[in-house]
Protein backbone atom coordinates (compact mmCIF):
# COMPACT_ATOMS: atom_id res chain seq x y z
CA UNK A 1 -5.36 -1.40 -18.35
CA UNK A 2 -4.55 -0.74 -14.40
CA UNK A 3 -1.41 -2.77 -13.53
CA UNK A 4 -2.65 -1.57 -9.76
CA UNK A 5 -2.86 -4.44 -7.14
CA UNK A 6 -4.72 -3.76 -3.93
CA UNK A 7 -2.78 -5.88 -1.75
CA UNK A 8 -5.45 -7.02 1.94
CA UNK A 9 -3.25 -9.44 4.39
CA UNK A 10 -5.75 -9.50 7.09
CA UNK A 11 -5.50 -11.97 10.18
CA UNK A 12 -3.83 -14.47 11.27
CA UNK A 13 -1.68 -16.24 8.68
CA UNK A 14 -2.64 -13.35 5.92
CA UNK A 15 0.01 -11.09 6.37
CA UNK A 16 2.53 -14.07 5.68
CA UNK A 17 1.00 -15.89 2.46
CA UNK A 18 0.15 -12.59 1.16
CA UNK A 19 3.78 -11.37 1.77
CA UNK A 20 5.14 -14.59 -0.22
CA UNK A 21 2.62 -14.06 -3.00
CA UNK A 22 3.56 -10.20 -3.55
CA UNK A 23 7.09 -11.55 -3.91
CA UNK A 24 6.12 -14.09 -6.78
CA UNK A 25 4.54 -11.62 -8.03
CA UNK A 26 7.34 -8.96 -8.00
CA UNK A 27 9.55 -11.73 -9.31
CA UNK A 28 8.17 -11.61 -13.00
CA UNK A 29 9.26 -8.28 -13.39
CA UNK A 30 6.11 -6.69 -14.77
CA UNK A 31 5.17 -3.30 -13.84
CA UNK A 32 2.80 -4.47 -10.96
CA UNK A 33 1.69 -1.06 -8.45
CA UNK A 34 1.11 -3.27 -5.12
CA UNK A 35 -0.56 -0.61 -2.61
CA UNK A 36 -1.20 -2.12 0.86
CA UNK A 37 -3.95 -1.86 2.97
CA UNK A 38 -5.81 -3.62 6.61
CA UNK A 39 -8.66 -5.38 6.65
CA UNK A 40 -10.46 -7.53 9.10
CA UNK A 41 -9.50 -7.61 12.31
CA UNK A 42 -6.35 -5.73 11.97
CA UNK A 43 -8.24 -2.92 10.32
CA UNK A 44 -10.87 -3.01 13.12
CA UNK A 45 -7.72 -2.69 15.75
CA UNK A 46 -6.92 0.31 13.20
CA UNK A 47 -9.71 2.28 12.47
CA UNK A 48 -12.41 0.44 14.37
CA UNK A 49 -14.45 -1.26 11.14
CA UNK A 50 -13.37 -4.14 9.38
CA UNK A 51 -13.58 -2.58 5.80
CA UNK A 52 -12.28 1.03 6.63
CA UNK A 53 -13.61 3.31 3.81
CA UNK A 54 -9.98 4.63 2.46
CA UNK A 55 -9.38 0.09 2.08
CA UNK A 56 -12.97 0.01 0.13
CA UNK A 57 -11.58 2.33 -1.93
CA UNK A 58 -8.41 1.16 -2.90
CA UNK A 59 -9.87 -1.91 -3.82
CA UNK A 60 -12.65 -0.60 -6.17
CA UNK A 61 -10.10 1.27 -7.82
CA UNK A 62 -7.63 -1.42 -8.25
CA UNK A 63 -7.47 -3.96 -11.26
CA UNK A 64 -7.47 -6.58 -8.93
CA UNK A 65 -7.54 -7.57 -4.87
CA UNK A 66 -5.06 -9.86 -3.61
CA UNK A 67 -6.50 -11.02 -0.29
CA UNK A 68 -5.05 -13.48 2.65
CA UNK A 69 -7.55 -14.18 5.16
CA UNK A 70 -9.82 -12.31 7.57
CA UNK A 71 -10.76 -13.58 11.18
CA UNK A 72 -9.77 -14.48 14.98
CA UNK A 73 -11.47 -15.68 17.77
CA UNK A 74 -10.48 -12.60 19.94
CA UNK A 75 -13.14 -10.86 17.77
CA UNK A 76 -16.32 -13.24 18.16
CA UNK A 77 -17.76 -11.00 20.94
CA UNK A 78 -18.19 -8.22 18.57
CA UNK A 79 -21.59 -6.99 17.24
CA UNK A 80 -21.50 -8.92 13.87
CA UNK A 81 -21.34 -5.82 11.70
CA UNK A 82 -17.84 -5.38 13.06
CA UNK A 83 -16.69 -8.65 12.96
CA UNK A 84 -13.73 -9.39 10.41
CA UNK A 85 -15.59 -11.89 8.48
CA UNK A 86 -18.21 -8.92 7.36
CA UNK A 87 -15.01 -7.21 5.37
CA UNK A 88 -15.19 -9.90 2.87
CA UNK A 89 -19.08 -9.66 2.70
CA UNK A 90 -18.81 -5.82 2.04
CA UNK A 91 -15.91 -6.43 -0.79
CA UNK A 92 -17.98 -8.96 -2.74
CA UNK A 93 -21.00 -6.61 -2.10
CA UNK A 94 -19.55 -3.22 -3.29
CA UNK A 95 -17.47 -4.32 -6.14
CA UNK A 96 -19.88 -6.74 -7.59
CA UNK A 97 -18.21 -10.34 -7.13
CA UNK A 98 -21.18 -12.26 -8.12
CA UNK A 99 -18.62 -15.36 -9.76
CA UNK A 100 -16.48 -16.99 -7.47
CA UNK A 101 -14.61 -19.42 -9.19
CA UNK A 102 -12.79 -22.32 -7.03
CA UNK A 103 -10.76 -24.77 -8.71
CA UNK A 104 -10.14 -27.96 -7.36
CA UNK A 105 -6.89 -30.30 -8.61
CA UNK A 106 -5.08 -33.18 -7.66
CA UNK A 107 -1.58 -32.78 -8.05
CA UNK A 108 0.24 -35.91 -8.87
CA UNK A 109 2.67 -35.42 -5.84
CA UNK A 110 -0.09 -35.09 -3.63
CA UNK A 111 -2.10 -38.48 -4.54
CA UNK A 112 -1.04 -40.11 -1.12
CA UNK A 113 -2.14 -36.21 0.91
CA UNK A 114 -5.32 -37.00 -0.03
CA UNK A 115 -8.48 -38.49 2.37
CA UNK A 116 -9.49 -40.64 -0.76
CA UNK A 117 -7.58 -44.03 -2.43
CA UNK A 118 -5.15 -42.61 -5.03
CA UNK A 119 -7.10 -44.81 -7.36
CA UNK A 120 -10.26 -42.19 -6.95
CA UNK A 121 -8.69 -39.26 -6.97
CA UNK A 122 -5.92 -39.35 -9.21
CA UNK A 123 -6.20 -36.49 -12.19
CA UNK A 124 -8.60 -34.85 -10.34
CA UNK A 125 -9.41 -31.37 -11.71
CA UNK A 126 -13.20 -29.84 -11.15
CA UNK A 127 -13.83 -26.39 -11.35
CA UNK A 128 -16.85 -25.41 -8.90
CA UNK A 129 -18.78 -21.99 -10.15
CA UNK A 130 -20.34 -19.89 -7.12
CA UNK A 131 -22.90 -17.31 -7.44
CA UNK A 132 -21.87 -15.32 -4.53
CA UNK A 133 -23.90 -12.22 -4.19
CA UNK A 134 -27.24 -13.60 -3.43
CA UNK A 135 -29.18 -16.31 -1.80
CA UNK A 136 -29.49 -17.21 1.83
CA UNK A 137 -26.55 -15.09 3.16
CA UNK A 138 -27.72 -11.27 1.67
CA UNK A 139 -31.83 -11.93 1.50
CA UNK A 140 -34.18 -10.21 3.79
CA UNK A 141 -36.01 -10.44 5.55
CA UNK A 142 -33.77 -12.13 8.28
CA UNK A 143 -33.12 -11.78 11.84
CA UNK A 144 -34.47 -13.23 15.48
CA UNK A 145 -38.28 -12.52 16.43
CA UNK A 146 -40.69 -14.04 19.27
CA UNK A 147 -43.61 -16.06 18.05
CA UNK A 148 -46.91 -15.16 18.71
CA UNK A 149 -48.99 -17.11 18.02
CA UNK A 150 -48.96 -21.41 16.68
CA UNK A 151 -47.68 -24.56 18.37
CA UNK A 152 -44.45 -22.60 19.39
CA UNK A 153 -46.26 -19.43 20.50
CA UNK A 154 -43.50 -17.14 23.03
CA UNK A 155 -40.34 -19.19 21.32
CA UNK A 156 -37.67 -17.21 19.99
CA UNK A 157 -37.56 -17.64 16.49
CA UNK A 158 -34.18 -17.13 13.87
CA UNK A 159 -35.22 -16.72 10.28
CA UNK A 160 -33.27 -15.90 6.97
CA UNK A 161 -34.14 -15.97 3.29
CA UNK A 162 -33.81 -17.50 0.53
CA UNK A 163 -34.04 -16.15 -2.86
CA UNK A 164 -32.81 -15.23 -6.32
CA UNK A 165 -33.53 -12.58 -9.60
CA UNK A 166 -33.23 -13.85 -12.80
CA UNK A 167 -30.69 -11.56 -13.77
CA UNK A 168 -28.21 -13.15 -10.28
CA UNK A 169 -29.05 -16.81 -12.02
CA UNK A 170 -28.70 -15.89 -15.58
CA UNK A 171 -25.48 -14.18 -15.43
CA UNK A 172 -24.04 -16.69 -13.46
CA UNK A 173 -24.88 -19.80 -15.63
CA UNK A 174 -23.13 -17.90 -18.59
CA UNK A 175 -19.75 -17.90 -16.51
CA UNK A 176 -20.69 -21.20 -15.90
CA UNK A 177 -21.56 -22.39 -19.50
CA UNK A 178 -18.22 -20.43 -20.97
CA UNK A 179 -16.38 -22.12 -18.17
CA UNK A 180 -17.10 -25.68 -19.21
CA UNK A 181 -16.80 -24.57 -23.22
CA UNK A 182 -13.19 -24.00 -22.70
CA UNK A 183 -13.04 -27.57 -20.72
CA UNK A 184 -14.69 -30.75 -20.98
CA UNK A 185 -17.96 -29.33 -22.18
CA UNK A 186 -19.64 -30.78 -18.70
CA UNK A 187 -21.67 -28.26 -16.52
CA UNK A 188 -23.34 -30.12 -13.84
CA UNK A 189 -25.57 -27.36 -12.04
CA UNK A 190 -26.67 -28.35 -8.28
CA UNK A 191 -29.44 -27.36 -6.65
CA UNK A 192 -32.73 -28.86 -4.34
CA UNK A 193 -35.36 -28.53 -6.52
CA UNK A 194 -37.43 -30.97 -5.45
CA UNK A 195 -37.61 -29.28 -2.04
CA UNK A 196 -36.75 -25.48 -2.92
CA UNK A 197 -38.99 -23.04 -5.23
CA UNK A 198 -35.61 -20.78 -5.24
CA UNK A 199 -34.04 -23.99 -6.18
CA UNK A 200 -36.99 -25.20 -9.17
CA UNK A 201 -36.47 -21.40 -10.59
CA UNK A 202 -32.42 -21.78 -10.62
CA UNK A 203 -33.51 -24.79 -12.66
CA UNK A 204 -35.87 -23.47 -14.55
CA UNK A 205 -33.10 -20.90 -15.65
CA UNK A 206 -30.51 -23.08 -16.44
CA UNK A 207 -32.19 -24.96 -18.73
CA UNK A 208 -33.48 -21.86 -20.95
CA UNK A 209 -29.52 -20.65 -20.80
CA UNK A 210 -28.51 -24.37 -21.85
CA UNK A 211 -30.02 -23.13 -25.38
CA UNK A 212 -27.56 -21.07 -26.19
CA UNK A 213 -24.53 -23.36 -25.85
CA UNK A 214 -25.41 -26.32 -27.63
CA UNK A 215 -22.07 -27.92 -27.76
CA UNK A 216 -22.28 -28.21 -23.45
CA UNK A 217 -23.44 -31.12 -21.69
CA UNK A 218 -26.00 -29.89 -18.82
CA UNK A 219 -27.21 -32.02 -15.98
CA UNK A 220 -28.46 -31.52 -12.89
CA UNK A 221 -27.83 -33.16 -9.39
CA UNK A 222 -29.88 -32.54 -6.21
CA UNK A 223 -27.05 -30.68 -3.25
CA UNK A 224 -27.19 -34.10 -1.21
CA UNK A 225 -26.59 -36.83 -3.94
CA UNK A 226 -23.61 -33.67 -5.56
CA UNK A 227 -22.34 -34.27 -2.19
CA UNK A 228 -22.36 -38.10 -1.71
CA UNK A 229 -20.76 -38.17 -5.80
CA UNK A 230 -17.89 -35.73 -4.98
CA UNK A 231 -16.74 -38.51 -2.71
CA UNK A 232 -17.56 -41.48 -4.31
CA UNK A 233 -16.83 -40.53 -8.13
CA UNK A 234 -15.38 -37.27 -8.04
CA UNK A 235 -13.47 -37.37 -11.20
CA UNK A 236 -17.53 -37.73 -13.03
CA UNK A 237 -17.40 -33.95 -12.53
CA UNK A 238 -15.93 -31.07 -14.73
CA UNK A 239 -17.65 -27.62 -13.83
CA UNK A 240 -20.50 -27.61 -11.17
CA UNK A 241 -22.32 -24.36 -10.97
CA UNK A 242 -24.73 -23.69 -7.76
CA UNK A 243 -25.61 -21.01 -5.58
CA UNK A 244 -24.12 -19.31 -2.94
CA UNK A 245 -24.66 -21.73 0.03
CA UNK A 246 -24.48 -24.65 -1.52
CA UNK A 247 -21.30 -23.64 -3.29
CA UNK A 248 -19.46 -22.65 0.03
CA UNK A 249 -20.07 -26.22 1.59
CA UNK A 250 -19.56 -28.51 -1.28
CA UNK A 251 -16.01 -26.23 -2.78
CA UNK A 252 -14.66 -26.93 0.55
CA UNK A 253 -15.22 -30.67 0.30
CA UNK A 254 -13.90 -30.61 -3.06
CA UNK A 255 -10.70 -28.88 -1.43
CA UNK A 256 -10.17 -31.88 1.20
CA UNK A 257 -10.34 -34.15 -2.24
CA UNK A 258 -7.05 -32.47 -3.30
CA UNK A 259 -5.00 -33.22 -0.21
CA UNK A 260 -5.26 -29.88 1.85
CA UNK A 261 -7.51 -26.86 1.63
CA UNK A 262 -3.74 -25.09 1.53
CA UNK A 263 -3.21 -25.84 -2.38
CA UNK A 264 -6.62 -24.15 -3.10
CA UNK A 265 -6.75 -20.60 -4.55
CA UNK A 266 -10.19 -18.78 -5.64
CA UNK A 267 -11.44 -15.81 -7.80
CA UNK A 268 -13.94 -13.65 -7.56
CA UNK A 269 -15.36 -11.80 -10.43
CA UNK A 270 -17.76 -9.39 -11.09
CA UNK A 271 -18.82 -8.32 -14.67
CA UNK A 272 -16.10 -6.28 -16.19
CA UNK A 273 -13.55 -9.13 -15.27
CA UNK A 274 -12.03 -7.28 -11.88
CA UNK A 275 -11.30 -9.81 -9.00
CA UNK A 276 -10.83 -10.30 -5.39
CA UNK A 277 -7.94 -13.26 -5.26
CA UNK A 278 -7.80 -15.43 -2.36
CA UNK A 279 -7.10 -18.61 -0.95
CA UNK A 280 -10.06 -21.47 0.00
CA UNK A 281 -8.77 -21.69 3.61
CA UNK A 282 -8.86 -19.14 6.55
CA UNK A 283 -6.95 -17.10 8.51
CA UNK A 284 -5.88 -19.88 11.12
CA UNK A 285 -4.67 -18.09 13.72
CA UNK A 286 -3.26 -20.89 15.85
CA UNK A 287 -0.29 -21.08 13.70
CA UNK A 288 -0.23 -17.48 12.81
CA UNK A 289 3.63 -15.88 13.23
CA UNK A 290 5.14 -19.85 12.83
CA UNK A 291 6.08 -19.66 9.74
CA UNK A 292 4.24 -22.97 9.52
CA UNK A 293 1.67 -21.84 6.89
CA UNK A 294 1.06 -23.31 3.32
CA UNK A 295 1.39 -20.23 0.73
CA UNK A 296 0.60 -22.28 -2.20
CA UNK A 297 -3.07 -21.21 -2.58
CA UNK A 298 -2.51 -17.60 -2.28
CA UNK A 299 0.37 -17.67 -4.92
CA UNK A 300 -1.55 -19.88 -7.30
CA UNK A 301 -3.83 -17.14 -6.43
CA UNK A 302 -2.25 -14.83 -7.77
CA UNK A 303 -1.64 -15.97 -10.76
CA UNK A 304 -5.59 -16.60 -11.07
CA UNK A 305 -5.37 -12.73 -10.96
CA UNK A 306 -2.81 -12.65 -13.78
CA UNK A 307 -4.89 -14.62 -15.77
CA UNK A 308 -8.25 -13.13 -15.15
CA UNK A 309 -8.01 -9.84 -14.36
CA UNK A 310 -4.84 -8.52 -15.66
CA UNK A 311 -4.84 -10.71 -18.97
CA UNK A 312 -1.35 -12.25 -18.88
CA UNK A 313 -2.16 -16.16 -19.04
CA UNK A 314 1.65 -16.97 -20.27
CA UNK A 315 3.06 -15.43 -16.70
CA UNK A 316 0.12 -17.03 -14.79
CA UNK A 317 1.44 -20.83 -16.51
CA UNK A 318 4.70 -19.48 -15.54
CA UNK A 319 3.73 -19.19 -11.44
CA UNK A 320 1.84 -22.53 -11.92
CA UNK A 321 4.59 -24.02 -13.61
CA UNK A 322 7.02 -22.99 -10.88
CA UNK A 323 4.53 -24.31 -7.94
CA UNK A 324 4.63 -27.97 -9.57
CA UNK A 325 8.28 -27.94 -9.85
CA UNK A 326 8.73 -27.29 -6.33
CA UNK A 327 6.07 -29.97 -5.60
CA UNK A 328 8.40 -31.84 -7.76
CA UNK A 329 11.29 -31.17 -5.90
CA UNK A 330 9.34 -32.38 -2.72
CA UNK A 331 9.23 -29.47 -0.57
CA UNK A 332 6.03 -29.77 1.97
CA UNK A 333 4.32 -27.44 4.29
CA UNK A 334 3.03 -29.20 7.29
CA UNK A 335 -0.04 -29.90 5.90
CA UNK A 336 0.99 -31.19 3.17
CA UNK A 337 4.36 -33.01 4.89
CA UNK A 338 4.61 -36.85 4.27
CA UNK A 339 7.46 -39.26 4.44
CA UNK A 340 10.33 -39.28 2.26
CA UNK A 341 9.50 -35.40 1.53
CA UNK A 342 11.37 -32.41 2.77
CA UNK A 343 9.48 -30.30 5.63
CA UNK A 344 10.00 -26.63 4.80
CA UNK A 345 8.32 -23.33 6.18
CA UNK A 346 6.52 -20.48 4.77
CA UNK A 347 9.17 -18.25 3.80
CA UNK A 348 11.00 -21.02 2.49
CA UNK A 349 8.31 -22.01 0.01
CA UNK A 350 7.91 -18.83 -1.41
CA UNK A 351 11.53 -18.67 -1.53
CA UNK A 352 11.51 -21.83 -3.91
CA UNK A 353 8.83 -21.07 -5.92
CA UNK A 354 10.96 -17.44 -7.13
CA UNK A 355 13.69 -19.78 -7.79
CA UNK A 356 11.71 -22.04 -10.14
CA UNK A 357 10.84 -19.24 -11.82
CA UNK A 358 14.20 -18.02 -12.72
């Protein structure tokens, strides 16, 4: 197996979580090839394209991606084709990252970080499955046209599609289904049937896939009511599995659930197990160069990619282990900074988290 990591900073805060992640990483002592590489913005200020062709290629021939974030507002005037946020788009895209994966837990030091009472939240752990290849954000056709004719006859007119193959809804309900076999046994699959045809067929699907894993629990929730539950009774879900745009808004509210999107990492999988590792939040450049960011979610990240991509669960535990200890210890971020806990700074969290590991 490759033991090469393509290792994509991007923007804002990226090159600093990313940096504290490679040195967790380089901490275990395996024989890990981290190769480095721009994308985003910075590879736009490089080479003039967000996903340069020599970075698309390091990453298809990699084991795994370990990415920080992509995007700044200095770029929002560019045609959208070049705009950072199209680098992650082409990744998924080329390497076939149809599964993202987004985990969503409450650690005990964090109870009080949370929006939610303690009470609702407390033991939290949901693991959200994302088809991510298809749906709203890749169909065509899309684009803006003028209407000609009808009650709104010379209006402008914006217009994207919706849709799914079998195959796209199939192969992600059997992540989905395996997920929840090696958890609770709960797959809650969300969708908007009663409104949607894309949404009745996704249904449709699930239910024949449901046949072949008998010992899972599968129910269904409409994306409004999923929505209303994850704050009201979030700790009723195990795995939900939906598509692409419903998955993007409702893992983020899971992540507010858990006290800051900063403790949230994410895989992305495609069918021969190699991943694009990343955390939930983005690049924020406000802070960028503060050594103010959280670096938790990129190194719990990376040991997602241990686990998943490089098959070495025991030093994954061991990076997870190390990142509740420090929580332990009480060592905050500023997002994550509350009384009676001790206010450290990026460099300094990565810094304990190598410690707990020795």
């Amino acid at each position: 197996m490759s033991n090469k990591i393509a290792v994509l900073p991007g923007d804002g805060i990226g090159q600093e979580i990313t940096e504290q992640a490679a040195r967790v990483l380089t901490a275990l002592g395996l024989e890990l090839e981290l190769e480095w590489a721009p994308v985003g913005g910075a590879a736009y200020d490089l080479h003039g394209h967000p996903l340069p062709e020599t970075t698309l290629n390091l990453a298809k021939s990699s084991a795994a991606v370990l990415f920080g974030a992509v995007g700044d507002w200095k770029y929002d005037s560019l045609a959208r084709e070049l705009r950072p946020e199209q680098a992650i788009l082409g990744l998924r895209k080329a390497m076939g990252l149809f599964a993202n994966l987004r985990p969503a837990i409450l650690y005990p030091q964090l109870a009080n970080a949370s929006s939610l009472k303690p009470e609702v939240v407390s033991g939290l752990d949901i693991l959200i499955v994302r088809e991510l290849t298809g749906d709203i954000y890749f169909g065509q056709p899309r684009g803006v046209q003028t209407l000609s004719d009808g009650p709104f006859a010379g209006d402008r007119q914006g217009f994207d599609t919706m849709h799914y193959a079998e195959t796209e809804v199939r192969r992600i309900a059997h992540v989905a289904f395996q997920a929840a076999q090696q958890r609770q046994k709960k797959l809650c699959s969300v969708d908007k049937a009663n409104v949607l045809e894309t949404s009745q067929f996704w249904r449709d699907i699930m239910i024949e896939v449901a046949k072949e894993y008998p010992d899972v629990s599968l129910s269904h929730m409409y994306v409004d009511n999923a929505a209303m539950q994850l704050v009201r009774a979030p700790k009723e879900f195990d795995v939900i599995v939906t598509g692409n745009l419903f998955g993007d808004i409702l893992s983020d509210e899971a992540a507010m659930l858990t006290g800051s999107i900063g403790m949230l990492p994410s895989a992305s999988l495609n069918a021969s197990n190699q991943g694009l590792y990343e955390p939930s939040h983005g690049s924020a450049p406000d802070i960028a160069g503060q050594n103010k960011a959280n670096p938790l979610a990129t190194i719990l990240s990376a040991a997602m990619l241990l686990r998943y991509s490089l098959n070495q669960g025991a030093q994954a535990d061991r990076i997870e282990r190390a990142v509740q200890q420090v929580l332990e210890q009480g060592l905050r971020t500023p997002d994550i900074h509350e009384a009676n806990t001790q206010l450290v700074g990026t460099q300094e969290m990565g810094d304990a988290v190598i410690q707990a590991l020795n």
